[in-house]
Every structure is written in structure tokens, then in C-alpha cells.
PDB file of N, CA and C in Angstrom:
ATOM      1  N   UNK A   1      11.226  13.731 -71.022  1.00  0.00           N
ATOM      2  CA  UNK A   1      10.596  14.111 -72.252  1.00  0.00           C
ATOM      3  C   UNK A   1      11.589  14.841 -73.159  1.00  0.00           C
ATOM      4  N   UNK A   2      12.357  15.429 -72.791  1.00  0.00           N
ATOM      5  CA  UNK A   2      13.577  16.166 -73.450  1.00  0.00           C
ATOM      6  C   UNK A   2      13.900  15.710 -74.259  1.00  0.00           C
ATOM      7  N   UNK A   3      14.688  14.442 -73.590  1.00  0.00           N
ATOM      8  CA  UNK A   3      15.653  13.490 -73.822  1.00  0.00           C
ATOM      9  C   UNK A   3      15.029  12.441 -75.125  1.00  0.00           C
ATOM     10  N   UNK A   4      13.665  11.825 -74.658  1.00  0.00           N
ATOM     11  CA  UNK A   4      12.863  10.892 -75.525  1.00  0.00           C
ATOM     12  C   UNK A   4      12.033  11.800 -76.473  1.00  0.00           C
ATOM     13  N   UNK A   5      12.146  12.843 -77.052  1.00  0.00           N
ATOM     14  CA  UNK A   5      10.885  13.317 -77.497  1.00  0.00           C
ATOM     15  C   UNK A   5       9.434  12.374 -78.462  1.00  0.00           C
ATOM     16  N   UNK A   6      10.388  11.478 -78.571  1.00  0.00           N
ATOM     17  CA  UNK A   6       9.325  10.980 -79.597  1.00  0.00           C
ATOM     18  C   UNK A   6       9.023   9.354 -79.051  1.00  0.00           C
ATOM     19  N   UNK A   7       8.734   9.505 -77.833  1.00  0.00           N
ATOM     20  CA  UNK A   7       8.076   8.784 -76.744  1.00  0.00           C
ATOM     21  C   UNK A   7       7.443   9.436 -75.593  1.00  0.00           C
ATOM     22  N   UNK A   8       5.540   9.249 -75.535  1.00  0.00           N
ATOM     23  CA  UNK A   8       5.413   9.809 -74.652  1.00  0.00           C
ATOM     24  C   UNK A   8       4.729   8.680 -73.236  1.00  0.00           C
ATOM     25  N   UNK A   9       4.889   9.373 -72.280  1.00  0.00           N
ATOM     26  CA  UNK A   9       4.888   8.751 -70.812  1.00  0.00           C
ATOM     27  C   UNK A   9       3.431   8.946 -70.444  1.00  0.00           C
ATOM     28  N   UNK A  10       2.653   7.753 -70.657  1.00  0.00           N
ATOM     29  CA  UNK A  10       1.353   8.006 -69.958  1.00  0.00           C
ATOM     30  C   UNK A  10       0.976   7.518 -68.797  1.00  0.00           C
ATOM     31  N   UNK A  11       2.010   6.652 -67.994  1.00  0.00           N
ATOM     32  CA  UNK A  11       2.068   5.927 -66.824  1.00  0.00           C
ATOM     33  C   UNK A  11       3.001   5.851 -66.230  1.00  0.00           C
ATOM     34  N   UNK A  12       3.343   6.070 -64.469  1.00  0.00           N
ATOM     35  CA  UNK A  12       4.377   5.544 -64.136  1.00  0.00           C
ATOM     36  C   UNK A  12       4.204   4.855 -62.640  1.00  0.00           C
ATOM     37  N   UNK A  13       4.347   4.051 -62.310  1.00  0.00           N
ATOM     38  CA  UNK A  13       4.203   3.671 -61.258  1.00  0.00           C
ATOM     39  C   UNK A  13       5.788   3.066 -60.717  1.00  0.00           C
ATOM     40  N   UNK A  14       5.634   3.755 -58.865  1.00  0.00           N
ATOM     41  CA  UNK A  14       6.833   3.460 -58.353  1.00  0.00           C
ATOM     42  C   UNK A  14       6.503   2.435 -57.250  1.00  0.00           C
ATOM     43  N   UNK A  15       6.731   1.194 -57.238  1.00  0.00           N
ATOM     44  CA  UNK A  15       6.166  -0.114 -56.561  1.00  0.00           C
ATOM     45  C   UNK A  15       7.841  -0.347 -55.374  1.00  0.00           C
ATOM     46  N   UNK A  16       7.255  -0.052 -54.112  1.00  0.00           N
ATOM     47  CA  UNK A  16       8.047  -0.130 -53.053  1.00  0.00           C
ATOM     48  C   UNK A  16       7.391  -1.570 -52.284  1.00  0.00           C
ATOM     49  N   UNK A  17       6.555  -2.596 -52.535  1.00  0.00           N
ATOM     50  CA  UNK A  17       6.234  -3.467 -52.229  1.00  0.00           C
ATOM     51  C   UNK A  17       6.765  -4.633 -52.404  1.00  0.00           C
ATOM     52  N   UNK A  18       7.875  -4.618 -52.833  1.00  0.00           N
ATOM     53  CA  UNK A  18       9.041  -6.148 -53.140  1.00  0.00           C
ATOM     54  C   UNK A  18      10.488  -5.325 -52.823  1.00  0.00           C
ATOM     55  N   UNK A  19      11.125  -6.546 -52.481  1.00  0.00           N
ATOM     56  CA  UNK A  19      12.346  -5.819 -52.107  1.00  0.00           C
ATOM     57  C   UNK A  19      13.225  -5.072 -52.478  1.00  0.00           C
ATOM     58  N   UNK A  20      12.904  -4.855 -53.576  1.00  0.00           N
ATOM     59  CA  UNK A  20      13.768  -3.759 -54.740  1.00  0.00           C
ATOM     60  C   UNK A  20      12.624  -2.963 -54.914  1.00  0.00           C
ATOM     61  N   UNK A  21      13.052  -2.065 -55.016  1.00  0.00           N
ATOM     62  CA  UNK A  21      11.682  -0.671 -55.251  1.00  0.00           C
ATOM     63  C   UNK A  21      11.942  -0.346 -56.732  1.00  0.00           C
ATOM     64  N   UNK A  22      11.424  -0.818 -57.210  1.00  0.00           N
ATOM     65  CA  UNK A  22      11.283  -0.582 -58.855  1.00  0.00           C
ATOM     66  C   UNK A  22      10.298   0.203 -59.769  1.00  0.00           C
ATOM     67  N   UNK A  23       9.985   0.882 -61.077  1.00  0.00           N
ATOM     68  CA  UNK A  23       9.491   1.867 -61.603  1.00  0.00           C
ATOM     69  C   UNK A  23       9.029   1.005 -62.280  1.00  0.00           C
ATOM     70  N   UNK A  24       7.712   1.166 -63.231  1.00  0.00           N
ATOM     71  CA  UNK A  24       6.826   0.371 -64.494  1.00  0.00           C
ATOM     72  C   UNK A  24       6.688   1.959 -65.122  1.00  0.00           C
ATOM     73  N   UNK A  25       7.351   2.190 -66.445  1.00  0.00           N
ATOM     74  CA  UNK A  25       7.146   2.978 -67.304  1.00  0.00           C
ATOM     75  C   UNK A  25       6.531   2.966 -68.348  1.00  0.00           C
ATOM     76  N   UNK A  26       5.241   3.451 -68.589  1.00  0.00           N
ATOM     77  CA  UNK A  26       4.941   2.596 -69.935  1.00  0.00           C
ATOM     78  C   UNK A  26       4.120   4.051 -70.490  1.00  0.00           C
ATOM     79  N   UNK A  27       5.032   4.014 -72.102  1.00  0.00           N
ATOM     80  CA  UNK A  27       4.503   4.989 -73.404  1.00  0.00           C
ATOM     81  C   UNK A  27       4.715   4.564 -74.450  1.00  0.00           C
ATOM     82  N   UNK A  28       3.806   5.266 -75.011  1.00  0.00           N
ATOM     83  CA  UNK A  28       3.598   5.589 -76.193  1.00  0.00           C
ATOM     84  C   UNK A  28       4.839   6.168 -77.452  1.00  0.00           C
ATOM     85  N   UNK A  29       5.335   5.339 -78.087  1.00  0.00           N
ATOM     86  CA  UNK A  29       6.567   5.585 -79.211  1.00  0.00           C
ATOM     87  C   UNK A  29       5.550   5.802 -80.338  1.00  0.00           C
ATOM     88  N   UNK A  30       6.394   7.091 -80.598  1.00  0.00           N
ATOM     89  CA  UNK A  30       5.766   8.121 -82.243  1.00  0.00           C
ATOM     90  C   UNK A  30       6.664   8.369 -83.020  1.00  0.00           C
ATOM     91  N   UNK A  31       5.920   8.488 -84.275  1.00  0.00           N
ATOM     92  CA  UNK A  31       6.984   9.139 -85.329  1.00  0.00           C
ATOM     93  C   UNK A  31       6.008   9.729 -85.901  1.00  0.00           C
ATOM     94  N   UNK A  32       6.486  11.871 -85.798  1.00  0.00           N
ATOM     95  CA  UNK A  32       5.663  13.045 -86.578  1.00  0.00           C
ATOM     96  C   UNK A  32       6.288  12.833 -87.986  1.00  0.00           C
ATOM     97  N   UNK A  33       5.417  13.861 -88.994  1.00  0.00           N
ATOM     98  CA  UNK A  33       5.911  14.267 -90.081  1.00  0.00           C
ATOM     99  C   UNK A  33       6.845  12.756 -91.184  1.00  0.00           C
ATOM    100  N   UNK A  34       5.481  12.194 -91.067  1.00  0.00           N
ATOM    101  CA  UNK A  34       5.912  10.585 -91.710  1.00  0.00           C
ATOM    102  C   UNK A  34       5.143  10.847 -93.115  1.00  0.00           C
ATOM    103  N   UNK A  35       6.249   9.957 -94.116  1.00  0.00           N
ATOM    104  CA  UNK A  35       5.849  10.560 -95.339  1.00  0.00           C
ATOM    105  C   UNK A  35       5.461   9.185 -95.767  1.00  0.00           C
ATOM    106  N   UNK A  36       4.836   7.951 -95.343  1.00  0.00           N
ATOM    107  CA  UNK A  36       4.411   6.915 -96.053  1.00  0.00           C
ATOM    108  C   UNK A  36       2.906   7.577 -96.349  1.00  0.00           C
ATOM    109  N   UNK A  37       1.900   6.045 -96.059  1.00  0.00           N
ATOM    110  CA  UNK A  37       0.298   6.417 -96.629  1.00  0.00           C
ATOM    111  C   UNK A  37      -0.348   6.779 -95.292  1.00  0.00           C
ATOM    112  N   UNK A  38      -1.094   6.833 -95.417  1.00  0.00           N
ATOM    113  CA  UNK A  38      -1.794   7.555 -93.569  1.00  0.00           C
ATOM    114  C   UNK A  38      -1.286   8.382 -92.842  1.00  0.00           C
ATOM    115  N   UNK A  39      -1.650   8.472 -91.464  1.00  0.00           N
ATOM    116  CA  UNK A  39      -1.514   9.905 -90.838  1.00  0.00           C
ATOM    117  C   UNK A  39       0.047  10.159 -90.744  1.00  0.00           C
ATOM    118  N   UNK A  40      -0.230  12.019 -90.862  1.00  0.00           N
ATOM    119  CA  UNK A  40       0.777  12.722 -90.571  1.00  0.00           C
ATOM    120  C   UNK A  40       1.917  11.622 -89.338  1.00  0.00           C
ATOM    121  N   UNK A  41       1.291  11.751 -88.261  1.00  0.00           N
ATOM    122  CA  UNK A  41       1.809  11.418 -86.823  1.00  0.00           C
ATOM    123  C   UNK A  41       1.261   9.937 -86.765  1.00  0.00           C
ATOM    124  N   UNK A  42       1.843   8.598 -86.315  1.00  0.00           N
ATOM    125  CA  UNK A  42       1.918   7.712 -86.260  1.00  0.00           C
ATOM    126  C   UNK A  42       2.521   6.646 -85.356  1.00  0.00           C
ATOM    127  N   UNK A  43       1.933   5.908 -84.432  1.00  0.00           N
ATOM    128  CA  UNK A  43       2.521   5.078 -83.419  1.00  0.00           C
ATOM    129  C   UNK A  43       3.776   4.036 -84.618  1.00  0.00           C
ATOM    130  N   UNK A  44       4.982   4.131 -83.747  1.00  0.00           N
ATOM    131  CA  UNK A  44       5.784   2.995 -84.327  1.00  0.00           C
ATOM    132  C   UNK A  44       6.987   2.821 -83.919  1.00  0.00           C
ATOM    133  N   UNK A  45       7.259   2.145 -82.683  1.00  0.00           N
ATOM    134  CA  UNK A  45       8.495   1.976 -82.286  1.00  0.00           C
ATOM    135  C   UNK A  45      10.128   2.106 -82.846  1.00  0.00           C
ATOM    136  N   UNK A  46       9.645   1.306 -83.795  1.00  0.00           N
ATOM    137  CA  UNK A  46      11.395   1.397 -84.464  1.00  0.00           C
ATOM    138  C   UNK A  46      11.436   2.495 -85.145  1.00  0.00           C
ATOM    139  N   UNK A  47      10.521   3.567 -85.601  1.00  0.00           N
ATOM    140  CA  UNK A  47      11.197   4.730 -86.480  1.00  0.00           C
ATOM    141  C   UNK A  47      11.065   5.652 -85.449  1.00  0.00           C
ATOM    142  N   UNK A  48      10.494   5.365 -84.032  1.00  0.00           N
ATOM    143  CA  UNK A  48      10.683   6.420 -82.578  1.00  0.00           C
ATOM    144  C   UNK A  48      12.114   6.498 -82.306  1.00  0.00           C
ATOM    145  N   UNK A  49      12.655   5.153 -82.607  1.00  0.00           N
ATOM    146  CA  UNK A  49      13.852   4.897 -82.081  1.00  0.00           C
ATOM    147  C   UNK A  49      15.106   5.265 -82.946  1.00  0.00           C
ATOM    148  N   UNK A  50      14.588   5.334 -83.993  1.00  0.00           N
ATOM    149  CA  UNK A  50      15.206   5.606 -85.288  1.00  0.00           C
ATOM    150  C   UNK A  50      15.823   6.729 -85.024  1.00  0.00           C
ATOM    151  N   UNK A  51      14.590   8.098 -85.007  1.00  0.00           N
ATOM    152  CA  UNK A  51      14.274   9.304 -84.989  1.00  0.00           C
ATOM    153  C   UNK A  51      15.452   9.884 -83.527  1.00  0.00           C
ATOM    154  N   UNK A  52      15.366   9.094 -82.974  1.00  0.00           N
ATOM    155  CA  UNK A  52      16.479   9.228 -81.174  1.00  0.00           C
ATOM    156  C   UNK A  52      17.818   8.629 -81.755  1.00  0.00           C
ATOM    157  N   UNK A  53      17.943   7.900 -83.024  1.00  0.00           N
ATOM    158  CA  UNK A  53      19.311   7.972 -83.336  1.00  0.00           C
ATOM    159  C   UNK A  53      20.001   6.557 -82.990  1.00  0.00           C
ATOM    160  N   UNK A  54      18.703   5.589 -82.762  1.00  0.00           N
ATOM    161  CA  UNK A  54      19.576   4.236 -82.710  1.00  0.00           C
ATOM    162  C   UNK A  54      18.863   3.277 -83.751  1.00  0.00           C
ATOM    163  N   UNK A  55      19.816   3.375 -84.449  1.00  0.00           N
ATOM    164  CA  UNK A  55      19.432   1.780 -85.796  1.00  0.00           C
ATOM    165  C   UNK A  55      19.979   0.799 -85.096  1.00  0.00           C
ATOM    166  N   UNK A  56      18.979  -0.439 -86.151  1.00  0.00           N
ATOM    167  CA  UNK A  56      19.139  -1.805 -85.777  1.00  0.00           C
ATOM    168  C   UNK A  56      20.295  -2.112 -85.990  1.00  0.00           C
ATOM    169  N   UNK A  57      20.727  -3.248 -85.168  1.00  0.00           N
ATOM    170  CA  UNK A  57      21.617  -4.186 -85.540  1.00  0.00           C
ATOM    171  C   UNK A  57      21.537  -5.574 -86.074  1.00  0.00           C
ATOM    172  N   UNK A  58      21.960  -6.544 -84.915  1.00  0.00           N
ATOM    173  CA  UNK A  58      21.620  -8.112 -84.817  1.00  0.00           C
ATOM    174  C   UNK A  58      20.503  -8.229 -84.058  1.00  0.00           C
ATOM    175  N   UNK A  59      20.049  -8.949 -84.269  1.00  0.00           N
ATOM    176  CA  UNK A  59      19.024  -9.549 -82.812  1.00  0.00           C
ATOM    177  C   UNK A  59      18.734  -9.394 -82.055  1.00  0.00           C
ATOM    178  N   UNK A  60      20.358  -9.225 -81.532  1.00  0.00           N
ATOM    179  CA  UNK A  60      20.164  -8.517 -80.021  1.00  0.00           C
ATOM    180  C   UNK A  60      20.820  -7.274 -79.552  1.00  0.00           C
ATOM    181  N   UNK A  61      20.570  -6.445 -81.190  1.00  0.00           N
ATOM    182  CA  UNK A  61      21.042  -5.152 -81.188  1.00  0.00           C
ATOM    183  C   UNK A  61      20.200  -4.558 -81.747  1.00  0.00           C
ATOM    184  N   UNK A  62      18.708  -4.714 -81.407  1.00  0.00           N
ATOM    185  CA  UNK A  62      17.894  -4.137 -81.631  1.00  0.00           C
ATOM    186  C   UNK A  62      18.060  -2.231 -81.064  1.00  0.00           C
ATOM    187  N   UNK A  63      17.073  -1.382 -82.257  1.00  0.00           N
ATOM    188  CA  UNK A  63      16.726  -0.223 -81.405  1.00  0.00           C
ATOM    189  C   UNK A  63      16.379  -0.203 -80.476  1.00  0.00           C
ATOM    190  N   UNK A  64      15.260  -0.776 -79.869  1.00  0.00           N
ATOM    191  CA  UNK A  64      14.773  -0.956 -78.258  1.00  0.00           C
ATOM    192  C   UNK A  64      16.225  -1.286 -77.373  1.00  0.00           C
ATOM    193  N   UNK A  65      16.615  -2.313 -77.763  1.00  0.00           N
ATOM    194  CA  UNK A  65      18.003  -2.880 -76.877  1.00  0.00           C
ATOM    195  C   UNK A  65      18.879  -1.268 -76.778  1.00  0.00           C
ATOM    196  N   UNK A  66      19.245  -0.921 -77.914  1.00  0.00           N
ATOM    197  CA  UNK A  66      20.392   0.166 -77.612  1.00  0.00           C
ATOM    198  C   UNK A  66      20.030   1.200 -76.875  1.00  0.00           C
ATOM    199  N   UNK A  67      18.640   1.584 -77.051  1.00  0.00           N
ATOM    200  CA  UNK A  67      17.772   2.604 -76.245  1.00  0.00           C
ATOM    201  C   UNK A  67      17.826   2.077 -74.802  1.00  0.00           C
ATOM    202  N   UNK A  68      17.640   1.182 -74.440  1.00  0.00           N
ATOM    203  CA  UNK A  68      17.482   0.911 -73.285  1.00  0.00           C
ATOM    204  C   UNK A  68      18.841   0.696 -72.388  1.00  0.00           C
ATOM    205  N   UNK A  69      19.900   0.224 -73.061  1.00  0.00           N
ATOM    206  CA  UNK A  69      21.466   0.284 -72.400  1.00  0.00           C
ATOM    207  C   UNK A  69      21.738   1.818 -72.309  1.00  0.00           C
ATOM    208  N   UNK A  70      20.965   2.233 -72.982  1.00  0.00           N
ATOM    209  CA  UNK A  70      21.142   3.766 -73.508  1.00  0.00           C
ATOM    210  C   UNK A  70      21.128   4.888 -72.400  1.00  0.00           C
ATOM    211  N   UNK A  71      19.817   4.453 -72.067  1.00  0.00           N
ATOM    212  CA  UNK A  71      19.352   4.702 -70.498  1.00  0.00           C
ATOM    213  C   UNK A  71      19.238   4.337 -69.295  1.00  0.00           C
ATOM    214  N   UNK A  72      20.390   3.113 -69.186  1.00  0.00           N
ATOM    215  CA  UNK A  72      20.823   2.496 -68.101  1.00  0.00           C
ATOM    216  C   UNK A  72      22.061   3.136 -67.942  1.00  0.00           C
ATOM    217  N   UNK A  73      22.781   3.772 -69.041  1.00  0.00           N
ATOM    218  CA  UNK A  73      23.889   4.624 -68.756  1.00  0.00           C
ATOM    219  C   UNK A  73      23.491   5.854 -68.285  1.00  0.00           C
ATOM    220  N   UNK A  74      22.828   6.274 -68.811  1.00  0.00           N
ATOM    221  CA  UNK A  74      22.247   7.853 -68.450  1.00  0.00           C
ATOM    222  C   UNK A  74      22.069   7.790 -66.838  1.00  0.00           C
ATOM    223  N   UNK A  75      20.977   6.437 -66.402  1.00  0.00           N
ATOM    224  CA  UNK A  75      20.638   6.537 -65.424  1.00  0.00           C
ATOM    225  C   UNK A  75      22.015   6.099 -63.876  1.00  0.00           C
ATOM    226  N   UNK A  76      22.939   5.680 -64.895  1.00  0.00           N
ATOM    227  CA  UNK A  76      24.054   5.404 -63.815  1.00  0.00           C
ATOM    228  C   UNK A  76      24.875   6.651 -63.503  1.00  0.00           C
ATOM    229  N   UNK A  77      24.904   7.798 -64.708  1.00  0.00           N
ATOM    230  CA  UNK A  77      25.561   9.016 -64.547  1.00  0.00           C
ATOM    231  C   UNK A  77      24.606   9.683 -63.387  1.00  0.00           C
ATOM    232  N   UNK A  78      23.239   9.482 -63.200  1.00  0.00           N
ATOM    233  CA  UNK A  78      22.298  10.867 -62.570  1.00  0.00           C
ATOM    234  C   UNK A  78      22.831  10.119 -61.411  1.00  0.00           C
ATOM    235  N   UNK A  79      22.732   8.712 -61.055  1.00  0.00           N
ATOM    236  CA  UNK A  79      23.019   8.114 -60.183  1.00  0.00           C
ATOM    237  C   UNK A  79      24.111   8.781 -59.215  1.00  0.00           C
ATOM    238  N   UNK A  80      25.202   8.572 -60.548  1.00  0.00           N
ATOM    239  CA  UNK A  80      26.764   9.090 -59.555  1.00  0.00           C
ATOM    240  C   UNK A  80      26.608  10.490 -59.198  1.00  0.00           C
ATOM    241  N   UNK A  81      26.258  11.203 -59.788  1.00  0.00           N
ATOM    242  CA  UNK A  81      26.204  12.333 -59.663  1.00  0.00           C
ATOM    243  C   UNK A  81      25.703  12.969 -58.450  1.00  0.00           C
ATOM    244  N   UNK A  82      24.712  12.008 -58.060  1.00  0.00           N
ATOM    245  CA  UNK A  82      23.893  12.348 -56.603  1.00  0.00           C
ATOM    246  C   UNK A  82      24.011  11.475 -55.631  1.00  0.00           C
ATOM    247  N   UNK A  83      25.493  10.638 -55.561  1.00  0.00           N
ATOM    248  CA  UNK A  83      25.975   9.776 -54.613  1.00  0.00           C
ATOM    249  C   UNK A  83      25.557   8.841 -54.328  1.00  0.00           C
ATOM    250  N   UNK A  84      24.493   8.224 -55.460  1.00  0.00           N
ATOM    251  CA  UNK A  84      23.787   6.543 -55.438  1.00  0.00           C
ATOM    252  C   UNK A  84      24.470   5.904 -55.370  1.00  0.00           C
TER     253      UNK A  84
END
């Protein structure tokens, strides 16, 4: 939550039932203090992602994309760090 603030985590499930033990993360992307028409606070991926500091690119340099290499690095540092 630190890290994402402007994504929140309403689910997580850790599935040890296939041979890779894998995580299903799934939240909610916000953006507070939005100055278009309607509410203050507002679901919307790309200005969540915005707001965390990754603009679009190409296609396949989407915000989601960079966010997510984003945190495949992060998650390879906690990794090393604790002798994964």
C-alpha cells in the first residue's frame, strides 16, 4: 500500500494447487482530488498509474505494462535480498 497508494487491494489469494504456487491480486485503481466533472475521488486506471509516475508509451508501453515490469523488479530485489 505504501508503494501503490492509489491502488487499493481488496483480494488476495495464494493458490498452492498447481505446480507453481502463484498469487491472484486484484484492486481497485483510484485517482483523489480529480478536477474533471463528477466525484472528487474516482476509479481510473491510467491516471492511478499516472499519479505512481508511469505515462504511456506504445502499445506495449502501456502504464499498466511499466507498472507491472515495475514490480517484477521490485519483486526480484525482495527476492534477492532474502535468498530466493
Amino acid at each position: 500500500q505504501k508503494r501503490n497508494p492509489t491502488l487499493r487491494v481488496f483480494n488476495c489469494y495464494l493458490h498452492l494447487d498447481e505446480a507453481t504456487p502463484h498469487l491472484h491480486i486484484d484492486f481497485v485503481p483510484y485517482v483523489s482530488n480529480w478536477k474533471g466533472k463528477g466525484m472528487d475521488t474516482r476509479v481510473s486506471l491510467k491516471q492511478a498509474m499516472k499519479s505512481l509516475g508511469f505515462e504511456g508509451g506504445s502499445k506495449r508501453d502501456t502504464e499498466l505494462n511499466q507498472w507491472i515490469n515495475h514490480e517484477k523488479e521490485v519483486l526480484a530485489e525482495v527476492m534477492e535480498r532474502n535468498g530466493i
